[in-house]
C-alpha atoms as a PDB file:
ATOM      1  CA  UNK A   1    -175.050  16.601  45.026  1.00  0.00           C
ATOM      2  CA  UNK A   2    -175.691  16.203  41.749  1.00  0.00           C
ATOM      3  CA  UNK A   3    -178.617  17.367  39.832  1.00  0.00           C
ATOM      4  CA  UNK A   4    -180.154  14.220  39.315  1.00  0.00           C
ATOM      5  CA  UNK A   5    -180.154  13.526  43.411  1.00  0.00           C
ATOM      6  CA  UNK A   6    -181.419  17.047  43.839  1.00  0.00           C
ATOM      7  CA  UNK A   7    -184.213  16.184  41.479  1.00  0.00           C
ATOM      8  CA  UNK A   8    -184.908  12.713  43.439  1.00  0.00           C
ATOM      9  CA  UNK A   9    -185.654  14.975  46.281  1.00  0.00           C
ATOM     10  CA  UNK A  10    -188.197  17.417  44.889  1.00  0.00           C
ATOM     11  CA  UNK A  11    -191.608  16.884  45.476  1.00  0.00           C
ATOM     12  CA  UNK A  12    -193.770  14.486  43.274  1.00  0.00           C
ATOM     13  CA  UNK A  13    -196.752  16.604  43.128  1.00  0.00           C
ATOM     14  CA  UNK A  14    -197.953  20.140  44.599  1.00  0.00           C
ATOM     15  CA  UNK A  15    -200.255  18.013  47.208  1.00  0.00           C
ATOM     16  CA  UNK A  16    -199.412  18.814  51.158  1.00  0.00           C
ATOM     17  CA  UNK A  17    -198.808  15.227  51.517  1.00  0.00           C
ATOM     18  CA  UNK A  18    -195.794  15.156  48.428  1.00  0.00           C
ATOM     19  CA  UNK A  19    -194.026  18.210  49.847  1.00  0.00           C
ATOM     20  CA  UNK A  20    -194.135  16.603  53.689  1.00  0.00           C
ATOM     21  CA  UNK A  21    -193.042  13.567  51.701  1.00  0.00           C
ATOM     22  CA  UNK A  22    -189.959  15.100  50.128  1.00  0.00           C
ATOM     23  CA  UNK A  23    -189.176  17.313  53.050  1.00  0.00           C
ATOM     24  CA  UNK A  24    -188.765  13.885  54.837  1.00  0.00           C
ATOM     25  CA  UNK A  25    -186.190  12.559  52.508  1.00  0.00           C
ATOM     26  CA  UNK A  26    -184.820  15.575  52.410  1.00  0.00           C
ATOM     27  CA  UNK A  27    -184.400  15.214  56.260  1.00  0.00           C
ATOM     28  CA  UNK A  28    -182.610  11.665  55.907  1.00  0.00           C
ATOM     29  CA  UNK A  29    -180.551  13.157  53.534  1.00  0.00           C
ATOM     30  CA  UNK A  30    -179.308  15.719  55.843  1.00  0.00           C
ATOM     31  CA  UNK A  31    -179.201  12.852  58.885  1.00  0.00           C
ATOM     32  CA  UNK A  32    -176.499  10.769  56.671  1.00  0.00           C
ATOM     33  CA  UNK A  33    -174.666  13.474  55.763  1.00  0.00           C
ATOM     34  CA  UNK A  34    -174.040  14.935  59.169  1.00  0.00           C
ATOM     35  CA  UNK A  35    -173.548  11.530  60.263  1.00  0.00           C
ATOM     36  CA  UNK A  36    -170.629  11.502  57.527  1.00  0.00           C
ATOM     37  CA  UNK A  37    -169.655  14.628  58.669  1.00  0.00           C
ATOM     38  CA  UNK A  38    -168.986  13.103  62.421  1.00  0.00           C
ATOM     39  CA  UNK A  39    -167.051  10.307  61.100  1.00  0.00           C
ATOM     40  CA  UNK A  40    -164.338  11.939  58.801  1.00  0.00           C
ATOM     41  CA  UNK A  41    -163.984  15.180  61.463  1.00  0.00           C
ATOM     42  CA  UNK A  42    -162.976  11.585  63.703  1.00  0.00           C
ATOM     43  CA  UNK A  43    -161.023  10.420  60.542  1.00  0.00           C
ATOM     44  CA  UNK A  44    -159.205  13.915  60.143  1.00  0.00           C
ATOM     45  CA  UNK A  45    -156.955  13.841  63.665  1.00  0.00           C
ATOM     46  CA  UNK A  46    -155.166  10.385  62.583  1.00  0.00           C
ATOM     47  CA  UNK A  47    -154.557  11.583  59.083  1.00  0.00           C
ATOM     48  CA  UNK A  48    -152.974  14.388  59.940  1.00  0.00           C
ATOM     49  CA  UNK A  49    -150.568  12.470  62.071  1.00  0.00           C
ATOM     50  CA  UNK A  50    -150.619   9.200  60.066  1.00  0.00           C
ATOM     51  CA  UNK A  51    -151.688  10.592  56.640  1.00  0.00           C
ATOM     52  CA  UNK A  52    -150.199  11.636  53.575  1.00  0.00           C
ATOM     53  CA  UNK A  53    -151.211  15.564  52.197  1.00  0.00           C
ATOM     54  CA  UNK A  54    -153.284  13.531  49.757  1.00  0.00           C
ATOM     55  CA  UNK A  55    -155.438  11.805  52.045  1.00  0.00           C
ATOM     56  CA  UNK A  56    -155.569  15.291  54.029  1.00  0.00           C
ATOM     57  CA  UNK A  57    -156.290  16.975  51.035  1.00  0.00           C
ATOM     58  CA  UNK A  58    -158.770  14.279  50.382  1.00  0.00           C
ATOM     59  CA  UNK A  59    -160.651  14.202  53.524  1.00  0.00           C
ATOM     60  CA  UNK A  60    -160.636  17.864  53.409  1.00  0.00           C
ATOM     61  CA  UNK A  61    -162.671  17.513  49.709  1.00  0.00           C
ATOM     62  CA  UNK A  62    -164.785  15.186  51.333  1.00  0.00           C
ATOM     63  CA  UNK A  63    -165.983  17.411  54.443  1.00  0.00           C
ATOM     64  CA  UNK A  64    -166.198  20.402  51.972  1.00  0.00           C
ATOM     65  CA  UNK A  65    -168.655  18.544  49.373  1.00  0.00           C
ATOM     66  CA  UNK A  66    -170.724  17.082  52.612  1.00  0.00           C
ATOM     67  CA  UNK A  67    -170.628  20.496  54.624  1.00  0.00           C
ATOM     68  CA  UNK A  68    -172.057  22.240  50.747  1.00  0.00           C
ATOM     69  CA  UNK A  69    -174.418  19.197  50.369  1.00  0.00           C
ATOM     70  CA  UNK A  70    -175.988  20.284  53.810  1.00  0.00           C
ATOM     71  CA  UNK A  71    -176.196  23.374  52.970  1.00  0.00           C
ATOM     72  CA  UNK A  72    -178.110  22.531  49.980  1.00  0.00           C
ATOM     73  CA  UNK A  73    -180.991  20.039  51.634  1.00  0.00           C
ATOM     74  CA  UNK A  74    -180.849  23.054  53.963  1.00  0.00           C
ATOM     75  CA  UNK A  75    -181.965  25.617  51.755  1.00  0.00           C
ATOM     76  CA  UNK A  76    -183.945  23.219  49.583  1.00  0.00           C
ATOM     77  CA  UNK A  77    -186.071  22.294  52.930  1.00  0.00           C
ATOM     78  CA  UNK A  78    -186.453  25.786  53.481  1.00  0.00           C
ATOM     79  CA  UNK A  79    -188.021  26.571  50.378  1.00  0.00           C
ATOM     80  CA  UNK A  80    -190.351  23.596  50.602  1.00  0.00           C
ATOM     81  CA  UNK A  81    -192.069  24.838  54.248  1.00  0.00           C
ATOM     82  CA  UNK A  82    -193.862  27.758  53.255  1.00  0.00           C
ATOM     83  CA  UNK A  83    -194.989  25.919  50.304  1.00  0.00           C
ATOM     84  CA  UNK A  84    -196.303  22.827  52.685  1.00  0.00           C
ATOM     85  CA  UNK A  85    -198.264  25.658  54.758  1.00  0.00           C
ATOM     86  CA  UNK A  86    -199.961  27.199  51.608  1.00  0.00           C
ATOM     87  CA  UNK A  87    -200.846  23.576  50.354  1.00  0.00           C
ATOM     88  CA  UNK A  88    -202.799  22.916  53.632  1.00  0.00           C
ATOM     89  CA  UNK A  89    -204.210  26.094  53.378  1.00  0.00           C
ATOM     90  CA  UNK A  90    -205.517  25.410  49.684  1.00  0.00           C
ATOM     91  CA  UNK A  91    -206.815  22.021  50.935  1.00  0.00           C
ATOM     92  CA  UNK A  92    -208.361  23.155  53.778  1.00  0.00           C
ATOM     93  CA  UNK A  93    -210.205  25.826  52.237  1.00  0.00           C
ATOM     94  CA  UNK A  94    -211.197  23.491  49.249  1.00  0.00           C
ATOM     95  CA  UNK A  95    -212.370  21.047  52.292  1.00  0.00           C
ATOM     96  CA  UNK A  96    -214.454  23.495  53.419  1.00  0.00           C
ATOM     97  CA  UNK A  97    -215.924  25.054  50.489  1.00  0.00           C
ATOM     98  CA  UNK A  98    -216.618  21.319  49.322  1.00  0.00           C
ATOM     99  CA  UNK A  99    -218.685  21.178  52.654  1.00  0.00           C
ATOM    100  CA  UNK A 100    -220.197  24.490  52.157  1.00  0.00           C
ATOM    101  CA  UNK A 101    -221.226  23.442  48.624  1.00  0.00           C
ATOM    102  CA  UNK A 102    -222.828  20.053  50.081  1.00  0.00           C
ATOM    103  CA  UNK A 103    -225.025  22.014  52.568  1.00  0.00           C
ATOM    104  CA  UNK A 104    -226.197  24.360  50.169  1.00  0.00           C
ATOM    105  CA  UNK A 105    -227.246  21.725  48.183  1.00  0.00           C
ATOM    106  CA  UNK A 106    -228.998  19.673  50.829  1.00  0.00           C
ATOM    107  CA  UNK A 107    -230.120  22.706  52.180  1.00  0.00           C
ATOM    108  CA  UNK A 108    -231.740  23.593  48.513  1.00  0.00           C
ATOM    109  CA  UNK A 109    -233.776  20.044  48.647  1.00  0.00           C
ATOM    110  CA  UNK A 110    -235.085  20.491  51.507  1.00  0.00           C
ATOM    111  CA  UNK A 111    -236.320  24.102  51.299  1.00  0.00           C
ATOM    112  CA  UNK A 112    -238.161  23.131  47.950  1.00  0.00           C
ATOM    113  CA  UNK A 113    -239.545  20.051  50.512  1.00  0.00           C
ATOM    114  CA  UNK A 114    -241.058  22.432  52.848  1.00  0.00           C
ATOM    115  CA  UNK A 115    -242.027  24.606  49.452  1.00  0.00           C
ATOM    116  CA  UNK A 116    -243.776  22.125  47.243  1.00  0.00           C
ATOM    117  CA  UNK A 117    -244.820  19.182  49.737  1.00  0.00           C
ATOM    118  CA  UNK A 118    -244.725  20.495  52.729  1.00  0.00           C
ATOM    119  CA  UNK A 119    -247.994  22.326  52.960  1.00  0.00           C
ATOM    120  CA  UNK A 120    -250.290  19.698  51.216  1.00  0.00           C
ATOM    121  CA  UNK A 121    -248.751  16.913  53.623  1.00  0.00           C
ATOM    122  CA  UNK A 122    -249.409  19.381  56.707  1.00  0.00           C
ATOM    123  CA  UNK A 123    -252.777  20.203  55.386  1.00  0.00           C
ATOM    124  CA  UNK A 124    -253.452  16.301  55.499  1.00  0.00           C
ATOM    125  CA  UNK A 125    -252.186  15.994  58.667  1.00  0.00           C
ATOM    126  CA  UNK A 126    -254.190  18.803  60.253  1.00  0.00           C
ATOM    127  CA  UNK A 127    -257.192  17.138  58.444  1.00  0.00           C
ATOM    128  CA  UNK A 128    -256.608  14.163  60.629  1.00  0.00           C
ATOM    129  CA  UNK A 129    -255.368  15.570  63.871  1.00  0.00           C
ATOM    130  CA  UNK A 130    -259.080  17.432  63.636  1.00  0.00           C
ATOM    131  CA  UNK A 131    -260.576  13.627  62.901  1.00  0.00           C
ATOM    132  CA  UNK A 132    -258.986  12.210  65.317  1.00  0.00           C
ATOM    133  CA  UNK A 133    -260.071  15.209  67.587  1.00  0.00           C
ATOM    134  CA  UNK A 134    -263.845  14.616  66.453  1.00  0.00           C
ATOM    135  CA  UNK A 135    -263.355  11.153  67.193  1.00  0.00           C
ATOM    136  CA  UNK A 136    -261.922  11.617  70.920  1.00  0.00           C
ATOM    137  CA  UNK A 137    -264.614  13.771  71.855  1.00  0.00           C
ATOM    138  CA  UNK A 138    -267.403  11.605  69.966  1.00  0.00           C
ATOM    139  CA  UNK A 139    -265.451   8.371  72.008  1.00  0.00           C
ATOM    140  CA  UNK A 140    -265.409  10.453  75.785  1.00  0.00           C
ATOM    141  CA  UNK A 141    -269.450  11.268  75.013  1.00  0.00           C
ATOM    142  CA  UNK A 142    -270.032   7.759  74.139  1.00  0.00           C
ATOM    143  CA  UNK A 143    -268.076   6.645  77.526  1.00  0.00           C
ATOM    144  CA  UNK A 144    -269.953   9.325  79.750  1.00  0.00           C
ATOM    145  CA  UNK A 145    -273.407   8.307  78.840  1.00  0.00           C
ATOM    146  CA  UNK A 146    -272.536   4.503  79.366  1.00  0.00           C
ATOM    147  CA  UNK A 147    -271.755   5.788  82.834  1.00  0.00           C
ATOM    148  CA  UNK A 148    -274.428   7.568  83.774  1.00  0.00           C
ATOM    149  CA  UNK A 149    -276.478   4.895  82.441  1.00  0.00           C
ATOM    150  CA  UNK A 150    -274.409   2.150  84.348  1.00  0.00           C
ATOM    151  CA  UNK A 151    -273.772   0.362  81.462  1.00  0.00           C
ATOM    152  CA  UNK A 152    -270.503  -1.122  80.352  1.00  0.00           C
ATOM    153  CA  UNK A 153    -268.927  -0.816  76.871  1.00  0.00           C
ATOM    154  CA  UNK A 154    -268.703  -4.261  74.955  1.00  0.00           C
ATOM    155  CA  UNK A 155    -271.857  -5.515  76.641  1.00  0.00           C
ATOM    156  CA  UNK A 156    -275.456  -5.502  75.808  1.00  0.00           C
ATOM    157  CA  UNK A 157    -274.344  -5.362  72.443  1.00  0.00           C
ATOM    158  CA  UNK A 158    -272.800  -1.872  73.239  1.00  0.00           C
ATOM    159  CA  UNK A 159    -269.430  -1.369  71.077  1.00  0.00           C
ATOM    160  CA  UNK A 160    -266.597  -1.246  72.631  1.00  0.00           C
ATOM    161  CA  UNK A 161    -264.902   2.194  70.885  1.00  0.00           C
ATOM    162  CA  UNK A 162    -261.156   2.015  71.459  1.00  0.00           C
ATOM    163  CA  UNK A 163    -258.882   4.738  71.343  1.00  0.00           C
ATOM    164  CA  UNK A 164    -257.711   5.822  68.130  1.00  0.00           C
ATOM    165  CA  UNK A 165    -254.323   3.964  67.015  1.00  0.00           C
ATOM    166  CA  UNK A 166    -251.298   3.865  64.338  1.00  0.00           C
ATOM    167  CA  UNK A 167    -251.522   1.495  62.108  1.00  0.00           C
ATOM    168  CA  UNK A 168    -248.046   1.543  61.688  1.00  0.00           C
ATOM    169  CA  UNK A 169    -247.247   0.437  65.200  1.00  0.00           C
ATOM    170  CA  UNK A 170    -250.891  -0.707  66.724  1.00  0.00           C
ATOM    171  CA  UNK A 171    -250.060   1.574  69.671  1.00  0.00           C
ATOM    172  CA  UNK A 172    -252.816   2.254  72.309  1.00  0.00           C
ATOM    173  CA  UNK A 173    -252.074   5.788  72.304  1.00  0.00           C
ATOM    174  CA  UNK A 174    -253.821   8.082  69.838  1.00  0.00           C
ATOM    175  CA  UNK A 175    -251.297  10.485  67.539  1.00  0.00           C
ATOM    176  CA  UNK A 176    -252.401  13.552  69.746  1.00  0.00           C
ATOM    177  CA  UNK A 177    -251.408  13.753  73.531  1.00  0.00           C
ATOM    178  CA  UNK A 178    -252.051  17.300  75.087  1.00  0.00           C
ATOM    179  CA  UNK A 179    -250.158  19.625  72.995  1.00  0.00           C
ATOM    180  CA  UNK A 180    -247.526  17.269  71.436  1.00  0.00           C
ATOM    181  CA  UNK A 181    -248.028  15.259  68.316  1.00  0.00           C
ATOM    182  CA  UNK A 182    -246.712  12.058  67.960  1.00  0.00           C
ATOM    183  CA  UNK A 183    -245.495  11.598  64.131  1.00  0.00           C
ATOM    184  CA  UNK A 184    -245.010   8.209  62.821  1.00  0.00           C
ATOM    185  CA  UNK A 185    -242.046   6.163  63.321  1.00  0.00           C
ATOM    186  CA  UNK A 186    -239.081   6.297  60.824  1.00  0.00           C
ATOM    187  CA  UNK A 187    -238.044   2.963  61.661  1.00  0.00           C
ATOM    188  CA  UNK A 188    -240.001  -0.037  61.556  1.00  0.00           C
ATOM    189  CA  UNK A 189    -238.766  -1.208  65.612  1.00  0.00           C
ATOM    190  CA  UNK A 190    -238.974   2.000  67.301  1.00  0.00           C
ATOM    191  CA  UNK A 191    -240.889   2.112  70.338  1.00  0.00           C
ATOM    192  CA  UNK A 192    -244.942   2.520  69.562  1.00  0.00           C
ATOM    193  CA  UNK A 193    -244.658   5.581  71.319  1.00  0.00           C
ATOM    194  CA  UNK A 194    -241.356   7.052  69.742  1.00  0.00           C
ATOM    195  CA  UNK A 195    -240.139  10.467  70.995  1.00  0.00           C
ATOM    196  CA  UNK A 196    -242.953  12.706  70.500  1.00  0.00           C
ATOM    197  CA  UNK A 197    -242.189  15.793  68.174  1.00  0.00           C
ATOM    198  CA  UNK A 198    -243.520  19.374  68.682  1.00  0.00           C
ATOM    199  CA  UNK A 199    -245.335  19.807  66.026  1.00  0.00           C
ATOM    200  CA  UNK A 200    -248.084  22.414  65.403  1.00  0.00           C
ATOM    201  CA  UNK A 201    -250.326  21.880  62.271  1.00  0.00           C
ATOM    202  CA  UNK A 202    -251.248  24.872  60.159  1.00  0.00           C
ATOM    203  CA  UNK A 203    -254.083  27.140  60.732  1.00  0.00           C
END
């Protein structure tokens, strides 16, 4: 082979994907040339029979450049493997890191979150939760005494005193339920009730 064919055959870059690349054309390369191989060792039988010593001699030239032209992609293919491994092994590692470096930095935002908004936003909430508390109890007080008194709520003039609800979803069901707080929805379709989170406000 000659050296611009050998240079055809090196890789285009130091990616994993342009040393698979050339190790694949390497590997056609070496595919025609044992093909080639095949047919003149078929060839060589007749010649010697049929043949001048020149075309002997010449078929002879031939196998020798092929069977040195193998040995070439050969040694050229070996070279390129342990390079191909080290190349995934740089790219996986800057895969990685790249991930590593995109966590930290998510992980950054939302540690100054819970640093600088968290606590005035759970302080609000709590703030609520205890309205919303003083409300239920104020509501069940209210409900008793129109009991005992046989009364109904929404007549007589008595109000009627719903449950506390979300404005963002007009639910029914007040933000408090037992021992599980029900957070706003994200998203504007969710169920009223949502999946409640576990959420305890700060003391």
């Amino acid at each position: 082979m000659n050296n611009e064919q050998l240079i055809e055959l090196r890789p285009k870059g130091a990616t994993s994907d342009a040393i698979a690349e050339a190790i694949a054309r390497i590997e056609a390369v070496q595919n025609e040339a044992e093909a080639a191989i095949v047919a003149l060792n078929e060839i060589r039988p007749k010649l010697l029979l049929t043949g001048t010593s020149k075309d002997v001699l010449k078929i002879e030239g031939d196998l020798t450049e092929r069977r040195v032209e193998l040995e070439q992609l050969a040694a050229m293919r070996d070279a390129l493997l342990p390079q191909l491994e080290q190349a995934k092994d740089r790219e996986t590692l800057a895969h990685v890191r790249s991930l590593g470096e995109q966590a930290g930095r998510q992980i950054a935002t939302a540690t100054q979150f819970v640093q600088d908004e968290y606590p005035a936003l759970a302080k609000a909430i709590a703030s609520g939760l205890q309205l919303e508390t003083e409300a239920m109890i104020a509501r069940q007080r209210y409900l008793t005494a129109c009991h005992r008194a046989g009364l109904n709520p929404g007549e007589s003039g008595l109000p009627v005193c719903p449950l506390p609800y979300r404005a963002d979803t007009s639910s029914p069901y007040p933000i408090t339920l037992g021992s599980v707080v029900q957070l706003p929805a994200i998203r504007e379709h969710d169920a009223p009730r949502g999946a409640p989170a576990y959420w305890q406000p700060p003391t």
